[in-house]
Protein backbone atom coordinates (compact mmCIF):
# COMPACT_ATOMS: atom_id res chain seq x y z
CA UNK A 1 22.72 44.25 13.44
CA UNK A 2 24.56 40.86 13.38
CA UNK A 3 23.58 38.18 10.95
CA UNK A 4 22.04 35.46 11.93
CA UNK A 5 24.37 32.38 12.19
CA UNK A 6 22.93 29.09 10.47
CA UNK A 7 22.71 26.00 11.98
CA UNK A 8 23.40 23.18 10.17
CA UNK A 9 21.66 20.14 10.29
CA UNK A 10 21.63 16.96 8.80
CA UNK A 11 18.97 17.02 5.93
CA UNK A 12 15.88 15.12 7.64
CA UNK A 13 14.58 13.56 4.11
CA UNK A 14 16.50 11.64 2.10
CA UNK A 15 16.31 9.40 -0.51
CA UNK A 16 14.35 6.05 0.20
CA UNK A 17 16.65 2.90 0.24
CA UNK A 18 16.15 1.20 -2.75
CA UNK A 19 14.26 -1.64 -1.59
CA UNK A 20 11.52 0.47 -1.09
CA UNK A 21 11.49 0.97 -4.76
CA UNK A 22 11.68 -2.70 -5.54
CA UNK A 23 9.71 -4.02 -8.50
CA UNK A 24 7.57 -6.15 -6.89
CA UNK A 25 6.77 -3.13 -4.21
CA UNK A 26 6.04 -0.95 -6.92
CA UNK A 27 3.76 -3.14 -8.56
CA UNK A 28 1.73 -4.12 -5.47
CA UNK A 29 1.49 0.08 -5.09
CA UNK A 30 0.16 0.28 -8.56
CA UNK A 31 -2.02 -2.53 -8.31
CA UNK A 32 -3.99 -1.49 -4.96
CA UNK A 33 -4.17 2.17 -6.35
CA UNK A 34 -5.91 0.43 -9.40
CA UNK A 35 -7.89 -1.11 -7.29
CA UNK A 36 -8.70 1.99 -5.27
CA UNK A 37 -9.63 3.95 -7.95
CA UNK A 38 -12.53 1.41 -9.55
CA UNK A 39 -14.05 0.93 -6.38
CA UNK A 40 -14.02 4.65 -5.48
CA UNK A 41 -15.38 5.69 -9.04
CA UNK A 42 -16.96 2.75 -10.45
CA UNK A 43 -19.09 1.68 -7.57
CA UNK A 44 -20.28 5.37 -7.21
CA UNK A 45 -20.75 5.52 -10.80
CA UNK A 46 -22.80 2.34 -10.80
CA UNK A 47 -24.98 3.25 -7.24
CA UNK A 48 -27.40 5.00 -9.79
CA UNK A 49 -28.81 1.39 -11.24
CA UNK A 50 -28.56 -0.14 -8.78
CA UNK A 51 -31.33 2.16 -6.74
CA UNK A 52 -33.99 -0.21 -7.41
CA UNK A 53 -32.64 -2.84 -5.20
CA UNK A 54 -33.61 -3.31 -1.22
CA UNK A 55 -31.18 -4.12 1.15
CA UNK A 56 -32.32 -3.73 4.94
CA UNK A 57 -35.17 -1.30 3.86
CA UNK A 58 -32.46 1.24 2.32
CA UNK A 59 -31.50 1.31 -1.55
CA UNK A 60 -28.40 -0.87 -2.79
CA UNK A 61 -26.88 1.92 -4.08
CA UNK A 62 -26.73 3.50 -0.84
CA UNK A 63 -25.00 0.72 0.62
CA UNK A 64 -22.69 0.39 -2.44
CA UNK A 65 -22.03 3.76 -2.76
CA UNK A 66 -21.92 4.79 1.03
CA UNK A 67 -20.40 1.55 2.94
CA UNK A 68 -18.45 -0.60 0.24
CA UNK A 69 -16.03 1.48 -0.79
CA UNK A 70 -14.85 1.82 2.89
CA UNK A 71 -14.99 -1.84 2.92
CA UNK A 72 -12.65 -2.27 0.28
CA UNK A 73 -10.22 0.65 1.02
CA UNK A 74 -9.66 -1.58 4.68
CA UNK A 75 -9.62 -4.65 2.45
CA UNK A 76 -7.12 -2.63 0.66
CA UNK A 77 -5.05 -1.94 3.30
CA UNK A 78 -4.84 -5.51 5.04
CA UNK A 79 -3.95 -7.35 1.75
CA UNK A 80 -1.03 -4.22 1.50
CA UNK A 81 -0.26 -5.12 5.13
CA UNK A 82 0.00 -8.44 4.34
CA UNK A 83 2.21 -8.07 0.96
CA UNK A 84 4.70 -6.24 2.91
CA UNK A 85 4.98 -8.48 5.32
CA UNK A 86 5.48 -11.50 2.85
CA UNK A 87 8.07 -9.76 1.38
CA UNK A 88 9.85 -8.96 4.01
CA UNK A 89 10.38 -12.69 5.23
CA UNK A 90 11.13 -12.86 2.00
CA UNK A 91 14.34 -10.88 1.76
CA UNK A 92 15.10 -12.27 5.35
CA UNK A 93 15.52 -15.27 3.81
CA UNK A 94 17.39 -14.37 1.38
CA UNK A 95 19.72 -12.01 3.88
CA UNK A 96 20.09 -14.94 5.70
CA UNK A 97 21.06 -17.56 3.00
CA UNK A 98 23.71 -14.97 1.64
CA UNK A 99 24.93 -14.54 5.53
CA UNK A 100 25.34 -18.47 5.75
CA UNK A 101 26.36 -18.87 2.23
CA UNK A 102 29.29 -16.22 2.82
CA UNK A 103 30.03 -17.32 6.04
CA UNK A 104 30.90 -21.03 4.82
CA UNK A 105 34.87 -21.53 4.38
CA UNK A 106 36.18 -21.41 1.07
CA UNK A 107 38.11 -25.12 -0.61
């Protein structure tokens, strides 16, 4: 019996470029988990009281409970959609200054 040759191949994850780990993209991250995590616990946690409210012939809490949080995790998403996408005009920009700014002759 032969041993098996290995193949080598290139290592398919690596480490993220660093502007994925960018300050501001880090604290946008921490922020919408924060966010995530009230609505998900606190608005559950909070249904109970809220039980003696009507909305549409069904309890508040229900809706609270049962259709808000999947409001806010799509709110969630769209203002992280839109973050991202600011930023990344942003360092466009900047790309773009430093390409004009090196590009200038020297004297």
């Amino acid at each position: 019996m032969q041993p098996l040759n290995k193949i080598h191949e290139p290592e398919l994850a690596g480490p993220f470029p660093p502007d994925l780990h960018d300050v501001r993209h880090l604290r946008l991250k921490g922020g919408l988990i924060l966010v995530w995590g009230l609505v998900s616990f606190g608005a559950a946690y909070f249904a109970r009281d809220l039980q003696s409210l009507a909305a549409g012939g069904w309890p508040l809490g229900y809706w609270i409970a049962a259709q808000g949080a999947v409001l806010m995790f799509i709110a969630i998403v769209v203002a992280y959609c839109w973050a991202m996408n600011r930023f990344e005009r942003q360092d466009a920009a900047r790309v773009a200054a430093l390409t004009v700014e090196q590009g200038k002759p020297h004297g």
